[in-house]
Protein backbone atom coordinates (compact mmCIF):
# COMPACT_ATOMS: atom_id res chain seq x y z
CA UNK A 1 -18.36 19.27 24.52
CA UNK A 2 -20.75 18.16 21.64
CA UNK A 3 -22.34 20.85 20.07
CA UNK A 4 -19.30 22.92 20.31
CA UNK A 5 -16.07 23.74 18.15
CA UNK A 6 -14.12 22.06 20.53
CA UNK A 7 -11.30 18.59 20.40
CA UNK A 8 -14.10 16.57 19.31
CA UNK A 9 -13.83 17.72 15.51
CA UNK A 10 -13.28 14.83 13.34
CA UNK A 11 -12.08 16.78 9.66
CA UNK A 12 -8.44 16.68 8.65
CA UNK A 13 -7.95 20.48 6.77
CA UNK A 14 -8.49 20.54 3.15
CA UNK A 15 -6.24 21.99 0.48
CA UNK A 16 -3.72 22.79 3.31
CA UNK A 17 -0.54 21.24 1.10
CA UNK A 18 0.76 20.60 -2.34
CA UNK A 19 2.98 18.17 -4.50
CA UNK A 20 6.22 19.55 -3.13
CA UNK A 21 5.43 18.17 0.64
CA UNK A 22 3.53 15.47 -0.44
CA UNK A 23 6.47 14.00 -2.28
CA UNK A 24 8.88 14.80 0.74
CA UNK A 25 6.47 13.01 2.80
CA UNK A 26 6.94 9.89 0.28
CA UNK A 27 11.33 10.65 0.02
CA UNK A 28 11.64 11.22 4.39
CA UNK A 29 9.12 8.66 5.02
CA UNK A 30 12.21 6.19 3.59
CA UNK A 31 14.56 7.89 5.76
CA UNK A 32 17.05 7.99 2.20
CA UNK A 33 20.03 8.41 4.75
CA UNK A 34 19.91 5.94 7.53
CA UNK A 35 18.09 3.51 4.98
CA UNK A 36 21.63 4.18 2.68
CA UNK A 37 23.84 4.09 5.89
CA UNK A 38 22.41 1.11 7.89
CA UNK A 39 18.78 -0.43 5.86
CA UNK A 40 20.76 -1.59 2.81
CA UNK A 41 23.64 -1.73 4.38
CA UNK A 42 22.06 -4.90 6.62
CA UNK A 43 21.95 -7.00 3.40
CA UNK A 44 25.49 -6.70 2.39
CA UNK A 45 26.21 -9.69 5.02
CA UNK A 46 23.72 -11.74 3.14
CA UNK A 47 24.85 -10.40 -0.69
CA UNK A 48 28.29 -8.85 -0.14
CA UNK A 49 29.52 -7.02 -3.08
CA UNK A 50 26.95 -7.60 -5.49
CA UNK A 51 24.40 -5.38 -2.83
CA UNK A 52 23.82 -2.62 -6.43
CA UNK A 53 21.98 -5.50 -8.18
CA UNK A 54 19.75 -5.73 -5.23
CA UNK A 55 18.91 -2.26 -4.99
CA UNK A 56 18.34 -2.09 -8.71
CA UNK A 57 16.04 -5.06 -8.28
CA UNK A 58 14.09 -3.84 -4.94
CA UNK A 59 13.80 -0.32 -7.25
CA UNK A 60 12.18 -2.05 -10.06
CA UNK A 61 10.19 -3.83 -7.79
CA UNK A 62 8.80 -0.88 -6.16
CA UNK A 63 8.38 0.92 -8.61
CA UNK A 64 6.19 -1.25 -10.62
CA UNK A 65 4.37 -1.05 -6.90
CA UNK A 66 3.94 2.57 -6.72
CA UNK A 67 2.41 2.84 -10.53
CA UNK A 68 -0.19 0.28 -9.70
CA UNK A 69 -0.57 2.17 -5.86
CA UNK A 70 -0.63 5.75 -8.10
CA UNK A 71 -3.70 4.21 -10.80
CA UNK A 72 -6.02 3.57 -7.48
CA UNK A 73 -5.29 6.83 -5.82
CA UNK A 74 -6.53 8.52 -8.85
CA UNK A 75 -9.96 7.29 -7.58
CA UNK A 76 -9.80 6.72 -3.68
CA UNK A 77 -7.85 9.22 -2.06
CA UNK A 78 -7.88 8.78 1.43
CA UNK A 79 -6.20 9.35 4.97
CA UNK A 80 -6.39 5.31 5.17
CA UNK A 81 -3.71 4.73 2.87
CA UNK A 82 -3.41 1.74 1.49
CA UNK A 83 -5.83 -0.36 3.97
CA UNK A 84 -8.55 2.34 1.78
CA UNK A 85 -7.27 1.36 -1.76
CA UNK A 86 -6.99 -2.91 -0.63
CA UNK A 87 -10.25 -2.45 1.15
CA UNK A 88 -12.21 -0.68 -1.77
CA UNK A 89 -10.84 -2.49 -4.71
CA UNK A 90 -10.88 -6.03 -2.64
CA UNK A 91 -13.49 -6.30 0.18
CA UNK A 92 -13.93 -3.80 2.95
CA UNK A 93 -13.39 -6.70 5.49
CA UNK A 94 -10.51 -7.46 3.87
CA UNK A 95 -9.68 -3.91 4.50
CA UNK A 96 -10.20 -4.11 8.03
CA UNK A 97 -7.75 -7.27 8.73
CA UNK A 98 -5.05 -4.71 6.90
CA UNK A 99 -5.59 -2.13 8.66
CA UNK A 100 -5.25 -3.79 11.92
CA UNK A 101 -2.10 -5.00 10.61
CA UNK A 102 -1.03 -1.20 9.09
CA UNK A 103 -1.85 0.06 12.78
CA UNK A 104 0.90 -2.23 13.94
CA UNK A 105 3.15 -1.49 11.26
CA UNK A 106 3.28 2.47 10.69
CA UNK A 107 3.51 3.60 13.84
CA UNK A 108 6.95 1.17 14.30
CA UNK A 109 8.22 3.64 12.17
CA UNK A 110 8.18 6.07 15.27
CA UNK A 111 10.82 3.68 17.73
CA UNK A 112 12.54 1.98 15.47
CA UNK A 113 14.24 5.34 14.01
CA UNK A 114 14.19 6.73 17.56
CA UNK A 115 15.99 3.98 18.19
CA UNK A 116 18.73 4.63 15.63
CA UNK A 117 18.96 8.02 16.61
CA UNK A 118 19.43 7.13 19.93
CA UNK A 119 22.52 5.24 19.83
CA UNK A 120 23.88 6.67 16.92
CA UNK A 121 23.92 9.98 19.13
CA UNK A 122 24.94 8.00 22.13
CA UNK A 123 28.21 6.41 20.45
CA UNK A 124 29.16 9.61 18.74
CA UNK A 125 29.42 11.51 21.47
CA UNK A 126 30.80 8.51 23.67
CA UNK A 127 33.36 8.24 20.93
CA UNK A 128 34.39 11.94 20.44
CA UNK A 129 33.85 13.76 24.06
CA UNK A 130 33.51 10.65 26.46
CA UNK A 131 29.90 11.29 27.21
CA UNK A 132 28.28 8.16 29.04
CA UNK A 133 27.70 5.75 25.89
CA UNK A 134 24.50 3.99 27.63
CA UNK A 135 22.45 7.03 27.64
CA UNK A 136 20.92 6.18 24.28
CA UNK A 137 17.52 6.55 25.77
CA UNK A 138 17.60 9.71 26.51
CA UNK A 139 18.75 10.76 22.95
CA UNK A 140 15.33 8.72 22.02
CA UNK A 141 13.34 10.51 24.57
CA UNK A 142 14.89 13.64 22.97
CA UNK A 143 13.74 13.09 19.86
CA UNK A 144 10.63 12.02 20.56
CA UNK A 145 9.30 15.15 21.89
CA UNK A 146 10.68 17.32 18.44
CA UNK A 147 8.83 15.12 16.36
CA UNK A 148 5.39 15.39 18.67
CA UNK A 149 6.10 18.99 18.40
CA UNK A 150 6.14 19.20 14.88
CA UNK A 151 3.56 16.84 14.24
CA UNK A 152 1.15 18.48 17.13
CA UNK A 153 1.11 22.33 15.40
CA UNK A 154 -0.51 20.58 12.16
CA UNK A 155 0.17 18.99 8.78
CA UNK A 156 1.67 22.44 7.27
CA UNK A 157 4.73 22.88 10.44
CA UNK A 158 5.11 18.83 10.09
CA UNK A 159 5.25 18.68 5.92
CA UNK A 160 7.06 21.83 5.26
CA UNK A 161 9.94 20.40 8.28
CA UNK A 162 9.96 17.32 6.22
CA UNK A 163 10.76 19.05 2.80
CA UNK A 164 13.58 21.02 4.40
CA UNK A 165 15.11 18.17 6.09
CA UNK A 166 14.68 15.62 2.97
CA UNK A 167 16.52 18.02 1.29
CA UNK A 168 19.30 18.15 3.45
CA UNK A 169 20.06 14.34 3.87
CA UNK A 170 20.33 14.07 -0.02
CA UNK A 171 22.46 16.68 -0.80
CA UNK A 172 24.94 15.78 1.65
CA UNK A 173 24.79 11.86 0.82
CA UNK A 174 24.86 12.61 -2.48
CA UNK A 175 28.28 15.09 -2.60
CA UNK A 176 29.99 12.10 -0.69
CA UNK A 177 28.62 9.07 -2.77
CA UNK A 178 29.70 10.62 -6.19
CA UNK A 179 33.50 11.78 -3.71
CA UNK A 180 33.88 8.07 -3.17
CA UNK A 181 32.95 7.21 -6.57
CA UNK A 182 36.18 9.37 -7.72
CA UNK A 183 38.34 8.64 -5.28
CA UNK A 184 37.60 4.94 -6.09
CA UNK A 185 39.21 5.52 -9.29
CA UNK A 186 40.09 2.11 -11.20
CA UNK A 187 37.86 -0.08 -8.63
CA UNK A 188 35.06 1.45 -10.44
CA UNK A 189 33.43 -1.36 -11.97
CA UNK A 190 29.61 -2.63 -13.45
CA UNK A 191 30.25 -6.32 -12.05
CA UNK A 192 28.83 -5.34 -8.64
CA UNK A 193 25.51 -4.98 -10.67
CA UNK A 194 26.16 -8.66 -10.83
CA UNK A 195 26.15 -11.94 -9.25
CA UNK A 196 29.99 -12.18 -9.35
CA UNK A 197 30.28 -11.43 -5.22
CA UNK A 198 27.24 -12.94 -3.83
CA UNK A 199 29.16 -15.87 -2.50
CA UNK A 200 28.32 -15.58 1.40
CA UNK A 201 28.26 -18.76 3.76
CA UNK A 202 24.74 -20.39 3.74
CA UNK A 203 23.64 -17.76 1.85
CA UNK A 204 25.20 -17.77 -1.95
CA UNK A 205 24.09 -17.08 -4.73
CA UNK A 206 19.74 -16.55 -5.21
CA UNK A 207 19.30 -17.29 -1.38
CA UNK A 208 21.64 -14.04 -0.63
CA UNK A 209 19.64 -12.09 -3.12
CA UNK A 210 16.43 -12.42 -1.70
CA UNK A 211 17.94 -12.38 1.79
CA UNK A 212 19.28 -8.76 1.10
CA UNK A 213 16.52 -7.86 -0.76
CA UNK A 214 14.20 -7.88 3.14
CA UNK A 215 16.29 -4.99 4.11
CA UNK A 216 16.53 -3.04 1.00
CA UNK A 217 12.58 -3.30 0.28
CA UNK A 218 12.60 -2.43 4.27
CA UNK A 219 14.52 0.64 2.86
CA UNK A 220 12.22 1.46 0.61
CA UNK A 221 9.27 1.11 2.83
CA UNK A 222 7.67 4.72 3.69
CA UNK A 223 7.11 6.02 0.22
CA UNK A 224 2.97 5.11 1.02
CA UNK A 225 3.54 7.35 3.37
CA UNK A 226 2.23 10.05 0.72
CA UNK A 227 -1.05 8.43 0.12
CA UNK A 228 -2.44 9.24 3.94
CA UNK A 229 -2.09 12.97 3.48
CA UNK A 230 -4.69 12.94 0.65
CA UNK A 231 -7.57 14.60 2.29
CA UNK A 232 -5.30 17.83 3.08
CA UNK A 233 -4.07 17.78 -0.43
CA UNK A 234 -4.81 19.92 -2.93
CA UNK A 235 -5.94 17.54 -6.33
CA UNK A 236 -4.95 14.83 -4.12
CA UNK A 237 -6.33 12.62 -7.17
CA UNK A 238 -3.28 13.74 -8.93
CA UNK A 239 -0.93 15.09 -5.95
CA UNK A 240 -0.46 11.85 -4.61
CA UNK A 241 -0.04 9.48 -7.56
CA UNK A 242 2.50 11.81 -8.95
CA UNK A 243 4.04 11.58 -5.08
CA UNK A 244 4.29 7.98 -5.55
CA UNK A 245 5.92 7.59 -8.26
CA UNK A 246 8.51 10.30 -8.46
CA UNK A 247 9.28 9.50 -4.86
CA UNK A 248 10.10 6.09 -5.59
CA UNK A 249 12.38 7.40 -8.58
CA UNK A 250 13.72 9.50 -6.40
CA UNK A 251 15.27 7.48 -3.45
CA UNK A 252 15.76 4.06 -5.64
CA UNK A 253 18.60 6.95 -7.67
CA UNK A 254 19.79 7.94 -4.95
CA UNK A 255 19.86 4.22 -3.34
CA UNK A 256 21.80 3.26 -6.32
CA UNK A 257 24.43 6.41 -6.46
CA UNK A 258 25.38 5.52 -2.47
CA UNK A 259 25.36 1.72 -2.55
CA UNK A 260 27.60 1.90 -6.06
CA UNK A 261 29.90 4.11 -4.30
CA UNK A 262 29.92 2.46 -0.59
CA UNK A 263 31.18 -0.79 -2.26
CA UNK A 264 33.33 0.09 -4.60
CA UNK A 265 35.16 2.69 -2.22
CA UNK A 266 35.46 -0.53 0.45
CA UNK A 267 35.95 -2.90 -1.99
CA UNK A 268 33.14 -5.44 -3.27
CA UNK A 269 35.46 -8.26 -1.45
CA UNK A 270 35.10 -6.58 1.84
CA UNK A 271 31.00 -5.84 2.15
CA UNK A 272 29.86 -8.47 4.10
CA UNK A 273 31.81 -6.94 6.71
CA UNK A 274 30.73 -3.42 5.90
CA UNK A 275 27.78 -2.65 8.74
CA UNK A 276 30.50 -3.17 11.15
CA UNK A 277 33.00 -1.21 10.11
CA UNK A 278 33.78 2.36 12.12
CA UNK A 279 32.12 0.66 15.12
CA UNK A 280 28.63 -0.16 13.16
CA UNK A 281 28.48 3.34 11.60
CA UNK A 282 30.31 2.71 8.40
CA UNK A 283 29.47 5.89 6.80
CA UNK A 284 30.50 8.31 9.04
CA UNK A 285 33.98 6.49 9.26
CA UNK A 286 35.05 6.55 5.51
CA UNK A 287 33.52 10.72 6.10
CA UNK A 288 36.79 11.12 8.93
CA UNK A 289 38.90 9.07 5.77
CA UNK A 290 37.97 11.41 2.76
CA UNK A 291 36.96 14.40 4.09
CA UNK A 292 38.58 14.50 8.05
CA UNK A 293 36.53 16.77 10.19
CA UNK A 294 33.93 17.00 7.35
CA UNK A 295 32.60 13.83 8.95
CA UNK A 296 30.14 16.42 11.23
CA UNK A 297 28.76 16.60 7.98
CA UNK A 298 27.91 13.23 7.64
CA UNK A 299 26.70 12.82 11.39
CA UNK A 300 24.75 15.74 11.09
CA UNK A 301 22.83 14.23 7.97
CA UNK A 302 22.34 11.16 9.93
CA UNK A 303 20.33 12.53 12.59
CA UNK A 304 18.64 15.01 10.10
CA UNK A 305 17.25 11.70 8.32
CA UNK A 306 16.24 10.14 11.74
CA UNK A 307 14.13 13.02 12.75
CA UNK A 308 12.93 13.38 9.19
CA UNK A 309 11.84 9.49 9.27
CA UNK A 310 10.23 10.00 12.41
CA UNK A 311 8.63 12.78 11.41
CA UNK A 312 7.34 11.18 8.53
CA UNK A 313 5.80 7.84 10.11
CA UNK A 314 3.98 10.23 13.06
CA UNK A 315 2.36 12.05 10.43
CA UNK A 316 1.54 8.91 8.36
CA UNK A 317 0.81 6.70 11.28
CA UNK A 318 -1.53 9.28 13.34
CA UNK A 319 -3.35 9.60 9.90
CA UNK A 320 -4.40 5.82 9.89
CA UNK A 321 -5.39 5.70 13.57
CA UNK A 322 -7.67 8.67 12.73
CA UNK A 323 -9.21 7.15 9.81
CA UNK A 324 -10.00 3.79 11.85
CA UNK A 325 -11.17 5.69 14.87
CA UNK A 326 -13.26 7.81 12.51
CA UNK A 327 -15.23 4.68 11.83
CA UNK A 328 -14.64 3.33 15.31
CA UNK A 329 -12.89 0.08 14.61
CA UNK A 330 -10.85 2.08 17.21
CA UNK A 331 -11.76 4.24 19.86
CA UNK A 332 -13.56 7.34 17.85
CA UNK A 333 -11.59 9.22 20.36
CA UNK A 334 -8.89 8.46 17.76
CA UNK A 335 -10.60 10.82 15.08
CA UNK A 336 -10.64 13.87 17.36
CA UNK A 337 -9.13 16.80 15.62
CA UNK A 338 -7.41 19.71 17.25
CA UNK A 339 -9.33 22.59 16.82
CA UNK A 340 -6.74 25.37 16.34
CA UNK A 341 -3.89 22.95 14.85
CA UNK A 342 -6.00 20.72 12.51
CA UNK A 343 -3.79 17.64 13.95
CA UNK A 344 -5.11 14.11 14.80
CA UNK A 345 -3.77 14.70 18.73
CA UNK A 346 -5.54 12.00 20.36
CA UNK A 347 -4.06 9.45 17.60
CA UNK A 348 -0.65 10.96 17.42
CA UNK A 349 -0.58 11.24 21.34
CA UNK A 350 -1.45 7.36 21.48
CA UNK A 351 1.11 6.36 18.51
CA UNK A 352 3.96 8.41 20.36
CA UNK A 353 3.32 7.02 23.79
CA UNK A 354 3.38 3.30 22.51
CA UNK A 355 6.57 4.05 20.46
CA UNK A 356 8.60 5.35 23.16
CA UNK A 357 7.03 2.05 25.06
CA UNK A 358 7.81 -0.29 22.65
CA UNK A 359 11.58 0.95 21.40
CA UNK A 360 12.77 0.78 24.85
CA UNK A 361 11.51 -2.06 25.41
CA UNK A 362 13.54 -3.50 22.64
CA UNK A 363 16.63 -1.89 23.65
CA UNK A 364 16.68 -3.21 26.93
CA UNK A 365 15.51 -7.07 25.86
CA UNK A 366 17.67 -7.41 22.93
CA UNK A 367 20.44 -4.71 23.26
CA UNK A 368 19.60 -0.97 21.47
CA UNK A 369 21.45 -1.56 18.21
CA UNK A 370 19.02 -4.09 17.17
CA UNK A 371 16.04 -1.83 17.72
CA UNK A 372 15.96 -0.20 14.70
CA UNK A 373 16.72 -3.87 12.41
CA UNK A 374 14.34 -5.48 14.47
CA UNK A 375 11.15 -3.30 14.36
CA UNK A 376 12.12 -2.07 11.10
CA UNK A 377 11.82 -5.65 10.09
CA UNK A 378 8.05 -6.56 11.63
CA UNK A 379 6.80 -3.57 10.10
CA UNK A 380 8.64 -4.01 6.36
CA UNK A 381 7.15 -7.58 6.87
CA UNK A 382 3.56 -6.28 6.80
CA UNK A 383 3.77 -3.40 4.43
CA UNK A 384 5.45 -5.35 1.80
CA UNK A 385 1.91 -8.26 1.98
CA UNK A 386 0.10 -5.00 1.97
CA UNK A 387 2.15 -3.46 -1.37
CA UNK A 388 0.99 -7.56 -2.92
CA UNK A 389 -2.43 -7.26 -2.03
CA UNK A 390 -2.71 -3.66 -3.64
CA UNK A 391 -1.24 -5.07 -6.50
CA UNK A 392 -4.37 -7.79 -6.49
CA UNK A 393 -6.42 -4.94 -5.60
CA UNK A 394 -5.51 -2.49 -8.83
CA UNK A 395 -6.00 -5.46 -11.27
CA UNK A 396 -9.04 -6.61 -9.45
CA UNK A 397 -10.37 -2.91 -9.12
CA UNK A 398 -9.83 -1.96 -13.01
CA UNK A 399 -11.21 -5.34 -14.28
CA UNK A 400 -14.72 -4.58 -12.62
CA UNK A 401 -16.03 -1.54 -10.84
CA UNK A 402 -13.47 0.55 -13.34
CA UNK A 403 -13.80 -1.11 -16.09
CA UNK A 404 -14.10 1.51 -19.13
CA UNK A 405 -10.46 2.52 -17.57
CA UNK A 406 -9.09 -1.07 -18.18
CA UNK A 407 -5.35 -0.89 -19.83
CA UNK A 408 -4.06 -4.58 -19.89
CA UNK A 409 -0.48 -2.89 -19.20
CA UNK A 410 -0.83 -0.69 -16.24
CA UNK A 411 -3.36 -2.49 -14.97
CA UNK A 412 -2.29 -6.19 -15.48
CA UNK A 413 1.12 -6.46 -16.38
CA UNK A 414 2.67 -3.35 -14.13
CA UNK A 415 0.57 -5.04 -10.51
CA UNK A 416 1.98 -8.80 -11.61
CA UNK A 417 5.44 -8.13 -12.23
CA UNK A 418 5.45 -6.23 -8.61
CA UNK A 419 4.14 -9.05 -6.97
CA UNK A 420 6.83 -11.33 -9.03
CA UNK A 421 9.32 -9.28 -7.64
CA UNK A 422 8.37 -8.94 -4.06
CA UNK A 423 6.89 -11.55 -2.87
CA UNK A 424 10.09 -14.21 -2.69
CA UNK A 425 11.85 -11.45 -0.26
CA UNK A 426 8.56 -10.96 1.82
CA UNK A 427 8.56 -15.34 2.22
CA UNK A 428 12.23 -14.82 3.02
CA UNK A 429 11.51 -12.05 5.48
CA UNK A 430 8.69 -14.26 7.72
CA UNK A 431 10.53 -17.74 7.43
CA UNK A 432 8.54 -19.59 4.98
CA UNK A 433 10.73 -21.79 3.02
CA UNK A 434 8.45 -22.18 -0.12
CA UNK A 435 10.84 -22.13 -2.72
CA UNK A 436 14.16 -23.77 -2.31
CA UNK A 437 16.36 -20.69 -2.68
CA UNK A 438 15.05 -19.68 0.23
CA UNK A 439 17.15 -19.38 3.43
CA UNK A 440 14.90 -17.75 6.80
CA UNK A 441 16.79 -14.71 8.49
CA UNK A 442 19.08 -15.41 11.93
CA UNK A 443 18.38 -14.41 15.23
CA UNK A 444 16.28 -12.48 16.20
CA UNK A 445 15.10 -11.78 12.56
CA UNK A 446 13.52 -15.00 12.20
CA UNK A 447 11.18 -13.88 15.31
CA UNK A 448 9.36 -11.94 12.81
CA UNK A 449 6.96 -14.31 11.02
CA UNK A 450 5.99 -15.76 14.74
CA UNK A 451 5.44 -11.92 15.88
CA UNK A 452 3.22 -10.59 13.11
CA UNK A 453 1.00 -14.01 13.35
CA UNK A 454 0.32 -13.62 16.56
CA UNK A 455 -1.08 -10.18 16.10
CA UNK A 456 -2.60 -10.75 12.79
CA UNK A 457 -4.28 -13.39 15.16
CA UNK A 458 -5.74 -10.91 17.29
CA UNK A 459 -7.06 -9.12 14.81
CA UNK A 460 -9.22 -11.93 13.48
CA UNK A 461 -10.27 -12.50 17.00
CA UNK A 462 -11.42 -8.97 16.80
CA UNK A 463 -12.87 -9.20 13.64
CA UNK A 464 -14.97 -11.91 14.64
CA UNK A 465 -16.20 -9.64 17.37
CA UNK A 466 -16.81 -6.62 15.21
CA UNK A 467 -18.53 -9.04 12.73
CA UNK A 468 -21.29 -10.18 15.46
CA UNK A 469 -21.85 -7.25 17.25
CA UNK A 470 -20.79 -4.45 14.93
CA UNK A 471 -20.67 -5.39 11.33
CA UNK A 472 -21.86 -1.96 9.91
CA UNK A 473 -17.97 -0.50 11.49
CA UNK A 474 -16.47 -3.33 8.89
CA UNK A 475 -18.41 -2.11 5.71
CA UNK A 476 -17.23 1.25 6.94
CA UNK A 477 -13.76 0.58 6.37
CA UNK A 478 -14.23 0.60 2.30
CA UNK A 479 -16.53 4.01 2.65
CA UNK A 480 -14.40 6.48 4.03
CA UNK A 481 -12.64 8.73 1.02
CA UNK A 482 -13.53 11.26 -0.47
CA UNK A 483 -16.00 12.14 -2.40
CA UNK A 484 -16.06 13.90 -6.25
CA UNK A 485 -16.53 17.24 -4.12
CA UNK A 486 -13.57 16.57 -2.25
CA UNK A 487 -15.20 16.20 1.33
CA UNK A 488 -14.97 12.43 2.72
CA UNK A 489 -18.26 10.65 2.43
CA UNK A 490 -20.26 9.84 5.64
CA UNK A 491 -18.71 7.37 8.26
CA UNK A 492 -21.02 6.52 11.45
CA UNK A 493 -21.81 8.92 13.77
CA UNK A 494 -19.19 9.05 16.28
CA UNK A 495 -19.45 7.88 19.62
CA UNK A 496 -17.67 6.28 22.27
CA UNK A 497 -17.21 2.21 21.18
C-alpha cells in the first residue's frame, strides 16, 4: 500500500478545530459529573466534612499546574502531550520513560469510566424496573462501541460530541448544587472550608487532607487532555494554553459549587458516610429528595458525563499512541491515519480493545464498583509525577534554551508552588510514607504504588533495549512537534519495528 493514499498516512488534520472544543476536550476529559458524584466524593471517608477545603486546595494546585503546562505549549505543541513538553524541556529519554508510563495511564481513562457507566446503568435499572443487576458488562460493552464510533469518524464528530455533552453535565449539576445550597438554608456555613470536620479514624487531621486530596487531584486529572489535540488546532500555540487554563477554572468552580452544596445539604457530620448513601449513588438519591422524578435528570447527566469522559480519554489516549508509533517506540502501525476520517484507527482500535480487556477484568477480580476507583487511581498516580516533572520541565526549559522569555514568577514561582502542592497527595497515593502525616490508602488502593512499579519497570527494561539497538527512536521522542510553519518536524521514516 506504500506509494498510495491509503491507511498508511501518518498526518493528524490541521486547523480542523478551535478553542471552543479544545477547552471541552480539557472540561469532559475530567468527567465534571461523575468526578463531582463519585471522584471527590471518595475522599469524604478520609476528610469528611471539611472535603471544600480540599477541593479548593487540589484547584489551586492545579491550577498553578496548568499555567506552567500553558507557558510550554506556547512553544511545543504537540499530539504527545505532556511526555512532548517533559521530554523537550528535560531530556528526550526522559521523555520516553513518561511516555511509556502516559501509554499506561490515558488510555485507563477508557475502562475505568466504562466501568462506572456500567454499573451505574446496571443498578438503576435493577433498582427502578427489576432488570438483571449483574449485567453491568454489557452496559460497558454498550458504551464502548458509541465512543469508538465517535472517535473513529474523526477529531471534528468526536470534539464537537464532547462540547455538547460537557455542556449538558454542567448545567444540570449546576441547577441542583446551587437547589441544595437553598434548600440547605441555615446549615450554610464557611467552616467546611476548614479543618473543623476532618476528624476521621486513622486519618485526622493533615493525614485526611492529603488522603482526600488522591481522589480529588484524580478528579481533576484529564484537563491535559487539551494539549494532545494541538496539531489539529488552529493557533494551537495559543488554543491550547488558553484550554488549559480556563478549563481548570472551569471545573475547580464548578468542583467547589457541588462539593459546598453536597455537604452542607447532608450535613458536614454525616460525609464520611456520603459515597454510600442511595446505594453508592449519592447524588441521584438527594435528586428523588428535592426534585422527585426530576432525578432522570440527574441519571441522565451521569451517563452523559461517562460517555463524555470516555470520549475524551479515546481521543486523548489514541493521540499519544500515534505520536509514539509515529517514531516507532511502538509499532509505527500505531501512526496510521484513516484516510477519509483523519482518525488514528489503528491506535484507537488497540486502546479500545485493551480497555474493554482490562475493565472487565477488574470487575470480575475485585467486584465492578471498584473498577472505576481502582484504575482511576493507577492512572491519577502517574499523571500527577507527570504534572511534577512538567513543573521541573517549565523552570528548567525557561532558565536555558528560552531564556530571553525568563519571568522569575511564571516561570519559577507558579511550577514550585504546584509541585508544593501536589506532590504530598501523589506520596500518599503510591504508599510512600515520607513525611509523617502521611497515612498509605486501604485495600486495594494501596496496590497502586506496587502496580505502576512494576510497569515503570518494564519500561526501563525496554529502554535499555531501545538504547542498544535503537537509540535514534529515543532522541526522537523530544523531535516530534511542530514546527514555526505549523507542520510537525521530521520523525524516522516509518516502518515496521
Amino acid at each position: 500500500m506504500e506509494g498510495t493514499k491509503s491507511a498508511v498516512s501518518s498526518s493528524l488534520p490541521r486547523n480542523a478545530i478551535g478553542l471552543r472544543e479544545v477547552f471541552f476536550q480539557a472540561v469532559t476529559h475530567t468527567g465534571p459529573a461523575i468526578s463531582a458524584a463519585f471522584g471527590i466524593a471518595l475522599g469524604a471517608a478520609y476528610f469528611g466534612g471539611s472535603l471544600p477545603l480540599a477541593v479548593v486546595l487540589a484547584m489551586v494546585g492545579i491550577l498553578f499546574c496548568a499555567i506552567s503546562f500553558g507557558e510550554l505549549s506556547r512553544h511545543i505543541p504537540s499530539a504527545g502531550g505532556l511526555y512532548a513538553y517533559i521530554a523537550d524541556s528535560l531530556h528526550p529519554r526522559i521523555g520516553f520513560l513518561i511516555a511509556w508510563a502516559y501509554s499506561l495511564a490515558e488510555p485507563l481513562v477508557v475502562p475505568a469510566v466504562l466501568g462506572l457507566l456500567g454499573t451505574l446503568t446496571a443498578s438503576t435499572l435493577h433498582s427502578e424496573f427489576g432488570w438483571p443487576a449483574g449485567m453491568w458488562w454489557f452496559w460497558y460493552l454498550v458504551g464502548a462501541v458509541i465512543v469508538y464510533l465517535l472517535n473513529i469518524f474523526g477529531i471534528k464528530v468526536g470534539a464537537r460530541t464532547g462540547s455538547i455533552l460537557g455542556l449538558l453535565e454542567f448545567a444540570v449539576f449546576a441547577i441542583l448544587a446551587i437547589w441544595l445550597i437553598v434548600k440547605a438554608g441555615h446549615a450554610n456555613s464557611l467552616s467546611v472550608f476548614s479543618m473543623h470536620y476532618a476528624t476521621i479514624k486513622g486519618y485526622k487531621g493533615t493525614s485526611g487532607l492529603f488522603a482526600a486530596l488522591v481522589f480529588v487531584y484524580l478528579s481533576f486529572t484529564g484537563f491535559e487532555g487539551a494539549a494532545p489535540l494541538a496539531e489539529e488546532a488552529e493557533e494551537p500555540r495559543r488554543v491550547v494554553r488558553l484550554a488549559l487554563i480556563f478549563s481548570v477554572l472551569a471545573v475547580g468552580l464548578f468542583f467547589i459549587l457541588t462539593t459546598y452544596a453536597a455537604t452542607v445539604y447532608f450535613g458536614p457530620g454525616r460525609m464520611a458516610s456520603f459515597l454510600s448513601y442511595g446505594g453508592c449513588n449519592p447524588w441521584t438519591q438527594i435528586a428523588r429528595q428535592v426534585w422527585g422524578i426530576g432525578w432522570v435528570l440527574i441519571f441522565l447527566a451521569l451517563l452523559n458525563s461517562c460517555l463524555a469522559n470516555t470520549n475524551a480519554g479515546a481521543l486523548a489516549g489514541s493521540r499519544i499512541l500515534y505520536s509514539m508509533g509515529r517514531i516507532r517506540v511502538l509499532p509505527s502501525s500505531f501512526a496510521r491515519v484513516h484516510p477519509r476520517w483523519g482518525s488514528p484507527y489503528v491506535a484507537l482500535t488497540f486502546q479500545m480493545a485493551v480497555g474493554i480487556i482490562a475493565g472487565i477484568a477488574v470487575g470480575l477480580g475485585l467486584g465492578p464498583g471498584l473498577i472505576f476507583g481502582f484504575l482511576g487511581t493507577i492512572l491519577s498516580s502517574i499523571i500527577i509525577f507527570m504534572y511534577f516533572l512538567a513543573c521541573v520541565g517549565c523552570i528548567r526549559y525557561f532558565l536555558t534554551t528560552k531564556r530571553s522569555e525568563f519571568n522569575p514568577f511564571l516561570h519559577v514561582v507558579i511550577p514550585v508552588l504546584g509541585i508544593c502542592l501536589i506532590i504530598p497527595a501523589w506520596l500518599t497515593e503510591v504508599g510512600i510514607p515520607v513525611f509523617r502525616f502521611i497515612t498509605p490508602l486501604a485495600w486495594p488502593y494501596n496496590l497502586v504504588g506496587p502496580i505502576v512499579g512494576v510497569w515503570l519497570l518494564l519500561g526501563v527494561i525496554y529502554f535499555v533495549y531501545l538504547l542498544k539497538r535503537h537509540p535514534e527512536r529515543l532522541d526522537a521522542v523530544g523531535r516530534i512537534m511542530l514546527s514555526e510553519g505549523g507542520e510537525v518536524s521530521k520523525a524516522p521514516s516509518q516502518s515496521s519495528i
